[in-house]
N, C-alpha and C. Protein backbone atom coordinates (compact mmCIF):
# COMPACT_ATOMS: atom_id res chain seq x y z
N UNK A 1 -23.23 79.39 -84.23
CA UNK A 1 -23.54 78.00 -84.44
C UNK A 1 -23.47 77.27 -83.10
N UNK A 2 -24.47 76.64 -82.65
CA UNK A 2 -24.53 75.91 -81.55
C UNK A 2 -23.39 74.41 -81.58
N UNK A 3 -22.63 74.29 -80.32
CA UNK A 3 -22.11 73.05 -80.85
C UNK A 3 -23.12 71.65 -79.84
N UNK A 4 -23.02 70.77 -80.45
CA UNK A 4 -23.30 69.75 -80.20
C UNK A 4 -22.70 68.86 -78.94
N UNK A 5 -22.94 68.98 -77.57
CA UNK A 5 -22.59 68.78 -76.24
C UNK A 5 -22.24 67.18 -76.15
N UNK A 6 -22.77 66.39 -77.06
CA UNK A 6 -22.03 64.98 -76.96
C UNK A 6 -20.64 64.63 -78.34
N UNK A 7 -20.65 65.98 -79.44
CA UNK A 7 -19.71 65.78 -79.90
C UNK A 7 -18.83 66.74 -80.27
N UNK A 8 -17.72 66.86 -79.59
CA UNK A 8 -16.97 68.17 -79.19
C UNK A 8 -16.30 68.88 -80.66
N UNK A 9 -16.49 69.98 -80.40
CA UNK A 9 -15.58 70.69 -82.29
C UNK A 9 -14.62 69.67 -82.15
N UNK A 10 -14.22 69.88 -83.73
CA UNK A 10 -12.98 69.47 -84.19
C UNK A 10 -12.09 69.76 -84.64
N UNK A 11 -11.08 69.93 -84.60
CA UNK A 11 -9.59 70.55 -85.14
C UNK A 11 -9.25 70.04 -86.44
N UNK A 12 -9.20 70.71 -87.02
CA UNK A 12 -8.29 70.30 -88.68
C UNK A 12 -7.20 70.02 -88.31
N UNK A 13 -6.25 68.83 -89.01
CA UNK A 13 -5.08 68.86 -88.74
C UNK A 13 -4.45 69.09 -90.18
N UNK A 14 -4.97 69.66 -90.92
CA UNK A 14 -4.49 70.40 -91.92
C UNK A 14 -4.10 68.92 -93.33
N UNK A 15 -4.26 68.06 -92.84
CA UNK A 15 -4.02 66.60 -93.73
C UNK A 15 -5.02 66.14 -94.49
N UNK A 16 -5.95 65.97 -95.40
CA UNK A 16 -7.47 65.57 -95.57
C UNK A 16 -7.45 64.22 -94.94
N UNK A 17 -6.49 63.86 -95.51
CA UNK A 17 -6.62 61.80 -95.07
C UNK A 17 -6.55 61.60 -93.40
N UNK A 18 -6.04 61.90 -92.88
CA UNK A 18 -5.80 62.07 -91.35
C UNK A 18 -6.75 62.35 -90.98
N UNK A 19 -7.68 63.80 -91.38
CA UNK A 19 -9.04 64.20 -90.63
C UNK A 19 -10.17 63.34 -91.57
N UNK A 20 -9.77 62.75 -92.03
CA UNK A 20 -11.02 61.83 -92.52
C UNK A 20 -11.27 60.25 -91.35
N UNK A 21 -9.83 60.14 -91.25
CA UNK A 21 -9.43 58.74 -90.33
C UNK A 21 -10.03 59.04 -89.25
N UNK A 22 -9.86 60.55 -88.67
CA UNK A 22 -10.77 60.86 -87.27
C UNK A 22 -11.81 61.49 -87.36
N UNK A 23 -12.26 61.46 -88.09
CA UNK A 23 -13.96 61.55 -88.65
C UNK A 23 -14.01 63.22 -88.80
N UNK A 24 -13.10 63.98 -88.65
CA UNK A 24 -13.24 65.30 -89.39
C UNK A 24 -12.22 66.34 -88.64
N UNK A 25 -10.97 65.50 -87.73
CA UNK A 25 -9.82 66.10 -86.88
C UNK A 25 -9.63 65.42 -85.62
N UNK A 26 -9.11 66.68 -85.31
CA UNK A 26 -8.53 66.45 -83.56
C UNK A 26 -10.18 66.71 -82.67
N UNK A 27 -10.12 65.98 -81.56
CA UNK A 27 -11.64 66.43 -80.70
C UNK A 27 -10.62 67.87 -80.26
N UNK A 28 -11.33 68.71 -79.72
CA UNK A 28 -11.35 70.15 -79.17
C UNK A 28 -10.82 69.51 -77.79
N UNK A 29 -9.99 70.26 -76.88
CA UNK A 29 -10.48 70.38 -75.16
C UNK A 29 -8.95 68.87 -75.11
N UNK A 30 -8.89 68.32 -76.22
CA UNK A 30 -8.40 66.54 -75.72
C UNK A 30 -6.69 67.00 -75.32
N UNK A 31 -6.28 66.00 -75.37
CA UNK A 31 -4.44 65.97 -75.16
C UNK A 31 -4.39 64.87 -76.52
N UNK A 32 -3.48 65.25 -77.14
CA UNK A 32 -3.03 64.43 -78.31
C UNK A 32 -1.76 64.15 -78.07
N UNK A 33 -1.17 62.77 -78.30
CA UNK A 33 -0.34 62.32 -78.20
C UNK A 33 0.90 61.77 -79.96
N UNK A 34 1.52 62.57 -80.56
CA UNK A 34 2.28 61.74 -81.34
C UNK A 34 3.39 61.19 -80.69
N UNK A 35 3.29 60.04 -81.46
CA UNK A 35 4.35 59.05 -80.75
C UNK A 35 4.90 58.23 -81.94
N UNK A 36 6.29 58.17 -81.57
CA UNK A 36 7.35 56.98 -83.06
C UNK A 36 8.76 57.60 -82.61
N UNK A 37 8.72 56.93 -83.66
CA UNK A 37 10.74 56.93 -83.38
C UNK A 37 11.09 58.48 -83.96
N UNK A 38 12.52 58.20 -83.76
CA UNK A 38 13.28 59.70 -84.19
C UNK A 38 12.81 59.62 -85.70
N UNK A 39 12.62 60.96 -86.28
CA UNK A 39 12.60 61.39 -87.83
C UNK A 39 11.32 60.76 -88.53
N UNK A 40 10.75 60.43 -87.57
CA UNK A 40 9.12 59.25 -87.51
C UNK A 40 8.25 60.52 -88.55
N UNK A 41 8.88 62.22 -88.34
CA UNK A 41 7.77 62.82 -88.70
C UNK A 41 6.85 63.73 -87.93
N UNK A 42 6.59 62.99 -86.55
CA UNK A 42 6.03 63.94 -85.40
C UNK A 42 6.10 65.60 -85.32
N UNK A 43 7.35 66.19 -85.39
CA UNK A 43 6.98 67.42 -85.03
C UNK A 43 6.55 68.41 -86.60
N UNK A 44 6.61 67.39 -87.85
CA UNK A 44 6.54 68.12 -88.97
C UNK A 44 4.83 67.91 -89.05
N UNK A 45 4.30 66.90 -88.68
CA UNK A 45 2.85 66.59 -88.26
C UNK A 45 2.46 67.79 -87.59
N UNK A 46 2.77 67.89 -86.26
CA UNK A 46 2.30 68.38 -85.42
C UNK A 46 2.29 70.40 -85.47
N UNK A 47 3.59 70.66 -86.25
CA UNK A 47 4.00 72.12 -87.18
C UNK A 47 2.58 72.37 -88.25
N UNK A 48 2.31 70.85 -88.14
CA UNK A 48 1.47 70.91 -89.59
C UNK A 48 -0.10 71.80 -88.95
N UNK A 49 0.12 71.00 -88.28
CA UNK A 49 -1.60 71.01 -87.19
C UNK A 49 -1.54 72.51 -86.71
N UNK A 50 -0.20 73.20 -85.87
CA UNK A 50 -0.20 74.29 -85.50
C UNK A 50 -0.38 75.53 -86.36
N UNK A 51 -0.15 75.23 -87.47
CA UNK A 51 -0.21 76.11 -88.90
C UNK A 51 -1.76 76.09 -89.41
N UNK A 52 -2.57 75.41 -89.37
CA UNK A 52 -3.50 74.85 -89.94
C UNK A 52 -4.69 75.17 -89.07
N UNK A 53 -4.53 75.52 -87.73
CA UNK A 53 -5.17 75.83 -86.19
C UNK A 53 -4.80 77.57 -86.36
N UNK A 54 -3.72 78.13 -86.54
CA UNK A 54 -3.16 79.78 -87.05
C UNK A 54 -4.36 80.01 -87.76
N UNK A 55 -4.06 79.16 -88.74
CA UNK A 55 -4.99 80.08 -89.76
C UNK A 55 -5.89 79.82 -89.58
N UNK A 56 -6.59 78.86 -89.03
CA UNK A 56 -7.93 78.74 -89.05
C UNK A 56 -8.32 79.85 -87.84
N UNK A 57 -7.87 80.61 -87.39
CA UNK A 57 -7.77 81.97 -86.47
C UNK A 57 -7.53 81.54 -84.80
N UNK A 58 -7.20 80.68 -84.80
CA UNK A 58 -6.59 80.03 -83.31
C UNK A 58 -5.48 80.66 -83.09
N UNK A 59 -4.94 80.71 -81.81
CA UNK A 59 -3.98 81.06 -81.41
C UNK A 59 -3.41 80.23 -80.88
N UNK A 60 -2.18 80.21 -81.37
CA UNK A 60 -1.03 78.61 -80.70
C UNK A 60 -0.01 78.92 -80.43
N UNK A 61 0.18 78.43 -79.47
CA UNK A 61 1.59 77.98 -78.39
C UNK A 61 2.46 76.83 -79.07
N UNK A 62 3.32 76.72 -79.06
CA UNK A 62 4.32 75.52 -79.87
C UNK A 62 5.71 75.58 -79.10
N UNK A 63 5.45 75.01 -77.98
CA UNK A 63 6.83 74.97 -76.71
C UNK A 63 8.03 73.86 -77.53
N UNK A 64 9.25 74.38 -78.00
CA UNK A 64 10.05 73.24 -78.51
C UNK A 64 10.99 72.59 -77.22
N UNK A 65 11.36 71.80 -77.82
CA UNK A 65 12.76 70.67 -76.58
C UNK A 65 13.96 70.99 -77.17
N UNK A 66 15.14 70.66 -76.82
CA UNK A 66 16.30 70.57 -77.26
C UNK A 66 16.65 70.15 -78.74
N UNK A 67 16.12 69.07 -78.94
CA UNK A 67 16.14 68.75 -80.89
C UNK A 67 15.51 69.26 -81.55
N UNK A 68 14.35 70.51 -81.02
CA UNK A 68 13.68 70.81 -82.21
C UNK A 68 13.59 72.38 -81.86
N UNK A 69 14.41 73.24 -82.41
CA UNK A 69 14.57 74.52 -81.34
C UNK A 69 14.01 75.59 -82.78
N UNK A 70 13.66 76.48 -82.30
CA UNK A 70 12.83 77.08 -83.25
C UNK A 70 13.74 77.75 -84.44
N UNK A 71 15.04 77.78 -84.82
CA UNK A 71 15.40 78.15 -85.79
C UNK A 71 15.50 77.07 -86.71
N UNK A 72 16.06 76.10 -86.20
CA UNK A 72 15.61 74.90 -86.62
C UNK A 72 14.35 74.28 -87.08
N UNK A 73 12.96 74.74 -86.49
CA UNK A 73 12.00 74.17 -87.15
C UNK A 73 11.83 75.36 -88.59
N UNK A 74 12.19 76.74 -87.98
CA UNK A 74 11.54 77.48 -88.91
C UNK A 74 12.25 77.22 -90.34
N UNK A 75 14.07 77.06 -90.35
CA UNK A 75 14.57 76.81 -91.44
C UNK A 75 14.18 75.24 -92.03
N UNK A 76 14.15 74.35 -91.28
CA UNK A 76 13.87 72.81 -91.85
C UNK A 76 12.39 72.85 -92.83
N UNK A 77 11.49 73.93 -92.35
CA UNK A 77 10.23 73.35 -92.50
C UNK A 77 9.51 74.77 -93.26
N UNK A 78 10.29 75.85 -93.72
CA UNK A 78 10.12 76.98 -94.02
C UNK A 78 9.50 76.38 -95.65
N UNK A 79 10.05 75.88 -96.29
CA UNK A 79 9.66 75.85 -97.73
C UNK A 79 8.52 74.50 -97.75
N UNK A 80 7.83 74.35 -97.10
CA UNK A 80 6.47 73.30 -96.63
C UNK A 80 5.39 73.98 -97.20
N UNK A 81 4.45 73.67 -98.07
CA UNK A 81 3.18 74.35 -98.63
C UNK A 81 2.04 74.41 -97.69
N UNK A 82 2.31 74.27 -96.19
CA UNK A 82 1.44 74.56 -94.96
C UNK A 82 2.57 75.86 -94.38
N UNK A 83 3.41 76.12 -93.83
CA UNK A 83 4.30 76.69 -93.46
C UNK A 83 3.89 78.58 -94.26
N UNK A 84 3.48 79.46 -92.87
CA UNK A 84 3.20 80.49 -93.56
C UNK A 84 3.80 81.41 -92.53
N UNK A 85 4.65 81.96 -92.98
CA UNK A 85 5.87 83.01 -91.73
C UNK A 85 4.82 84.22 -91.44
N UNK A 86 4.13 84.89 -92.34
CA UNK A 86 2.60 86.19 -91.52
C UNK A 86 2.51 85.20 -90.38
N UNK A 87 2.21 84.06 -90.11
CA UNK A 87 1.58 83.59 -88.89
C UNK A 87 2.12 83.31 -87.66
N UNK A 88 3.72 83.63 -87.81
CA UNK A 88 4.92 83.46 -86.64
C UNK A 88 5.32 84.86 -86.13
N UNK A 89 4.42 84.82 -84.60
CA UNK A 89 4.95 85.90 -83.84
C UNK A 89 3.37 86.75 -83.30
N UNK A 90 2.07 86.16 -84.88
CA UNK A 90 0.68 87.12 -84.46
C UNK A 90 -0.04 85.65 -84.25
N UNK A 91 -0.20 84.53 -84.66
CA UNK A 91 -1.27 83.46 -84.37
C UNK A 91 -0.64 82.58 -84.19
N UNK A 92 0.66 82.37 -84.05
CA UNK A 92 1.69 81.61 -83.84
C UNK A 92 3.25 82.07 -82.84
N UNK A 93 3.14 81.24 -81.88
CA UNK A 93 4.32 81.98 -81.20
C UNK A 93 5.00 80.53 -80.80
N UNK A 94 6.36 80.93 -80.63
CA UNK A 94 7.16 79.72 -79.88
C UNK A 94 7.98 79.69 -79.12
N UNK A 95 7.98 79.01 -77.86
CA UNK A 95 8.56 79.14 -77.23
C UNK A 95 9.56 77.92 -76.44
N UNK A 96 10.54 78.02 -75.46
CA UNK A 96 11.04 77.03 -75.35
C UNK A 96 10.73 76.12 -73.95
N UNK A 97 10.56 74.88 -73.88
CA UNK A 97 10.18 74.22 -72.76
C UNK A 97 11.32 74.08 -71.52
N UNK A 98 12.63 73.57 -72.11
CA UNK A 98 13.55 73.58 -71.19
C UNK A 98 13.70 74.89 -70.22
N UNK A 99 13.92 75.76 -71.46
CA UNK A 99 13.76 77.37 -70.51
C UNK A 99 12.78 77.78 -69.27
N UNK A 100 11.57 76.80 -69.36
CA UNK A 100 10.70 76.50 -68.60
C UNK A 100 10.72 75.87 -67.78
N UNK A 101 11.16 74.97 -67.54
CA UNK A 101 11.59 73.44 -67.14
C UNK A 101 12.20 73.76 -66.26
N UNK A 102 13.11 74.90 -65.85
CA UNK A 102 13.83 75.18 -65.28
C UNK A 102 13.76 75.71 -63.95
N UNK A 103 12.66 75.97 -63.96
CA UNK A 103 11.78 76.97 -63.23
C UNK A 103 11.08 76.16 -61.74
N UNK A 104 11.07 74.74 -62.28
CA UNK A 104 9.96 73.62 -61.66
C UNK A 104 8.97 73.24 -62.41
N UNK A 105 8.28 72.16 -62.58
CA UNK A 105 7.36 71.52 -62.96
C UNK A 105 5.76 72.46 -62.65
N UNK A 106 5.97 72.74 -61.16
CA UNK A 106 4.59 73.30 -60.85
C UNK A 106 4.61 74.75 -61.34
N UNK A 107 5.86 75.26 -61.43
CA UNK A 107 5.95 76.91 -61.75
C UNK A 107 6.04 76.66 -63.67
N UNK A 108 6.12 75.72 -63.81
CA UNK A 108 5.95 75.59 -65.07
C UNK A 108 4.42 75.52 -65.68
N UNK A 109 3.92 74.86 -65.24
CA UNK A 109 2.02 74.91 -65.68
C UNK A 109 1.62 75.88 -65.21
N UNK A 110 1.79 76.14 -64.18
CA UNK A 110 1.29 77.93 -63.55
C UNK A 110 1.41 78.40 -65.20
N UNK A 111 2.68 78.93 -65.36
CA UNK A 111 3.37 79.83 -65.83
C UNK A 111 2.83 79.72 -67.62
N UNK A 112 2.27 78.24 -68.19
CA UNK A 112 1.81 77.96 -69.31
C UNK A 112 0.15 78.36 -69.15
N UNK A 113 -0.53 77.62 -67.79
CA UNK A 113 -1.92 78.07 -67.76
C UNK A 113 -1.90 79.52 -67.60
N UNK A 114 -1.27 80.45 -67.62
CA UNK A 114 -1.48 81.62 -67.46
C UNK A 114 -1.02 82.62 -68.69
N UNK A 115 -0.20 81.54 -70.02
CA UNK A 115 -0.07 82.29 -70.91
C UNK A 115 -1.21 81.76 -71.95
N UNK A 116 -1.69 81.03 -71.43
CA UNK A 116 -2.99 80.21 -72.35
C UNK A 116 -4.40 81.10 -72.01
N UNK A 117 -4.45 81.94 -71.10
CA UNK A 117 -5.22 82.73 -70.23
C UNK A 117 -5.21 84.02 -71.06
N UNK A 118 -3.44 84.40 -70.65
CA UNK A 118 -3.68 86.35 -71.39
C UNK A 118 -3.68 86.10 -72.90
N UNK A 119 -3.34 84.72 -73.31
CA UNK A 119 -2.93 85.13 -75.01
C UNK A 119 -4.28 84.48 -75.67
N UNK A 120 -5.11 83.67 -74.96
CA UNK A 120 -6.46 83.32 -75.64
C UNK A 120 -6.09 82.03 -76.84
N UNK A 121 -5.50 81.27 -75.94
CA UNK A 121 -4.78 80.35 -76.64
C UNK A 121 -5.55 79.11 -76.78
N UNK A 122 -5.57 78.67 -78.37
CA UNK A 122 -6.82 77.38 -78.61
C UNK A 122 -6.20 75.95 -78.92
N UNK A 123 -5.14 76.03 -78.96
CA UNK A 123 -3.81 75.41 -79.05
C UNK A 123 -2.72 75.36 -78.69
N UNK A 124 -2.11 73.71 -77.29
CA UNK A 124 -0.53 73.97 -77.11
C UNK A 124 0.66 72.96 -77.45
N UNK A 125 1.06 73.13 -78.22
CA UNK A 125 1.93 72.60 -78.47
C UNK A 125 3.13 72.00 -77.88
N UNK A 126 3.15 70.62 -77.47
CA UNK A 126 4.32 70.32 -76.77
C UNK A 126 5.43 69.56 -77.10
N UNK A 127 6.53 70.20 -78.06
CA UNK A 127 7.54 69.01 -78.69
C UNK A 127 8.59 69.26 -78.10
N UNK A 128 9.13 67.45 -78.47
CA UNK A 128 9.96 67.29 -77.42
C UNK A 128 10.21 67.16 -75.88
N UNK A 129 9.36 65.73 -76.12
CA UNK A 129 8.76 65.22 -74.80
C UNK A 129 10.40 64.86 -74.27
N UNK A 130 11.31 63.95 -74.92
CA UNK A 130 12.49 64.11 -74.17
C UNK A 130 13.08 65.02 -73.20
N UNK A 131 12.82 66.29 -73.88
CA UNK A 131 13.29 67.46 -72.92
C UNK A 131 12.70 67.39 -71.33
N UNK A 132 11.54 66.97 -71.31
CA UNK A 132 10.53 67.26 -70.50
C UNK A 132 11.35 66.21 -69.39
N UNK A 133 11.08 65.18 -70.05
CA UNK A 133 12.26 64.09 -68.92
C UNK A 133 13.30 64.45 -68.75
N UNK A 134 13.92 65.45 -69.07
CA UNK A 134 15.30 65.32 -68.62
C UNK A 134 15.27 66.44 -67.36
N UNK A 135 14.20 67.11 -67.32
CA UNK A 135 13.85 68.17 -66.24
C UNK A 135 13.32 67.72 -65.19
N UNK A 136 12.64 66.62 -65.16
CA UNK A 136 11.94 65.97 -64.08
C UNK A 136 12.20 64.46 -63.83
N UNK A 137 12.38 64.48 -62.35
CA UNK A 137 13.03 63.11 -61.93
C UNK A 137 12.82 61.77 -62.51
N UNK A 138 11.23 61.44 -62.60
CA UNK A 138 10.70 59.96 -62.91
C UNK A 138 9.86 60.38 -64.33
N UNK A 139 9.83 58.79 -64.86
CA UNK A 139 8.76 58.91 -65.41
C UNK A 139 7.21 59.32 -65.07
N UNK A 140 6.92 58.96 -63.72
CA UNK A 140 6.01 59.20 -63.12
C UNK A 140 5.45 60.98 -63.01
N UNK A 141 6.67 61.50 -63.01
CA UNK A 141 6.29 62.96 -62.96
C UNK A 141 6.47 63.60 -64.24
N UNK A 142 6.60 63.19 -64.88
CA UNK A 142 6.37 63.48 -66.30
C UNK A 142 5.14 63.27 -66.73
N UNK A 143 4.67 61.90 -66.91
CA UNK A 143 2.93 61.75 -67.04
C UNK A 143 2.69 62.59 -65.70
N UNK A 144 2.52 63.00 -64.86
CA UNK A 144 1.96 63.37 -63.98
C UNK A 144 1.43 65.36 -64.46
N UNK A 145 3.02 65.53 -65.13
CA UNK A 145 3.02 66.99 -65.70
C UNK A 145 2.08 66.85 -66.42
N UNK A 146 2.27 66.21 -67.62
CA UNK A 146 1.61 66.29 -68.96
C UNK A 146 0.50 66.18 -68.25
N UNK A 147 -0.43 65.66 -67.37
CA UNK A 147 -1.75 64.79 -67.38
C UNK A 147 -2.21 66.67 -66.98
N UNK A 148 -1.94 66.51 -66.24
CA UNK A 148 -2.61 67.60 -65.11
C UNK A 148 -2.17 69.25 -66.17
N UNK A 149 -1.20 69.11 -66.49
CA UNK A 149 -1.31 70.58 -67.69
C UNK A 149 -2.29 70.18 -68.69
N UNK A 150 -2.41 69.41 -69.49
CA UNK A 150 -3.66 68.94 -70.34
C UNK A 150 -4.93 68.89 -69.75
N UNK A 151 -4.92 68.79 -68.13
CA UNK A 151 -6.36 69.06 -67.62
C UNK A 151 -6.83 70.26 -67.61
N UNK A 152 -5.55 70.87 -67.12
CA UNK A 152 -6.28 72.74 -67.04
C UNK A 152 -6.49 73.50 -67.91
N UNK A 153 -5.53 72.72 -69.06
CA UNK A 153 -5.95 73.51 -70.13
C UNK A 153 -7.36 73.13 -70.97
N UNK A 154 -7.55 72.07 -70.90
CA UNK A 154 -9.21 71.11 -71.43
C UNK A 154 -10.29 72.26 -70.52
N UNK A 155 -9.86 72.56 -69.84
CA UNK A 155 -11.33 73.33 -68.86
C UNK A 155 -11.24 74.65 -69.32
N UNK A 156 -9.81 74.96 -70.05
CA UNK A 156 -10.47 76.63 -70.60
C UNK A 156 -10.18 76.43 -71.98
N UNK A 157 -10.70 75.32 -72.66
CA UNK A 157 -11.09 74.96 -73.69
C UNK A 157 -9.70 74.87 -74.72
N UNK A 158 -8.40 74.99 -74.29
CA UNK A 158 -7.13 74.63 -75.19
C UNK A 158 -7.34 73.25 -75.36
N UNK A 159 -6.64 73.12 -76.56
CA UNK A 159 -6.63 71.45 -76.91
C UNK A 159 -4.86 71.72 -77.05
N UNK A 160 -4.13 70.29 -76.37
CA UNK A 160 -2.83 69.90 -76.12
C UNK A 160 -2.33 69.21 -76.76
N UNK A 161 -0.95 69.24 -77.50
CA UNK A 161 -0.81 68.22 -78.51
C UNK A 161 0.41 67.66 -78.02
């Protein structure tokens, strides 16, 4: 199927009402931003989208932060009628950002653009933007991370959440 060069695929986010609001998902290639307060919902949204991107035969990345660490998402969110454990570990993997973080900022996108590379990854997941600040000095280099990892990954066609 040919896609249409002024209107980019679209991502299910696994919600009907949500992909109706954005006329049929997420654009492909974009950086998505959830944003709200604590318990707002965000990473059960965004679990939602990564599950929903699995099965739809994508391969996703889902980097957690400190509050949302993967035993924790898997037990909180295990009995969810999107939530499908076949898909954790083969179309779904997770990993941790701080553990990353650790490394440097620049050895950190290296180190993500290059698992978005061998693993053929159509989806990355980034929760727990807190974490991300607490690894890097300013706010400034934080948008600066996010901007520029969401660029490299838009050019080999990952969409960033």
């Amino acid at each position: 199927m040919a896609t249409d060069p002024v209107r980019p695929e679209l991502l299910a986010t696994g919600v009907p009402n949500l992909d109706g609001i954005l006329g049929g998902g997420i654009a492909s290639r974009s950086s998505v931003m959830l944003l709200g307060a604590s318990g707002t919902g965000k990473s059960i949204l965004a679990l939602q989208i990564a599950f929903e991107q699995a099965r739809a035969g994508k391969r996703v990345l889902y980097l957690t932060g400190y509050s949302e660490t993967h035993d924790k998402l898997v037990s909180h969110n295990a009995s969810l009628a999107f939530y499908d454990h076949a898909l954790v570990g083969s179309q779904l993997t997770f990993a941790s950002v701080p553990s990353l973080l650790r490394t440097g900022a620049d050895e950190t996108e290296d180190a993500l653009v290059q698992m978005a590379r061998d693993r053929d990854l159509g989806l990355v997941v980034l929760d727990g933007f807190r974490s991300i600040r607490g690894f890097l000095p300013t706010d400034g280099d934080v948008v600066a991370f996010v901007y520029s990892l969401g660029a490299k990954l838009a050019i080999m066609g990952v969409t960033t959440s």
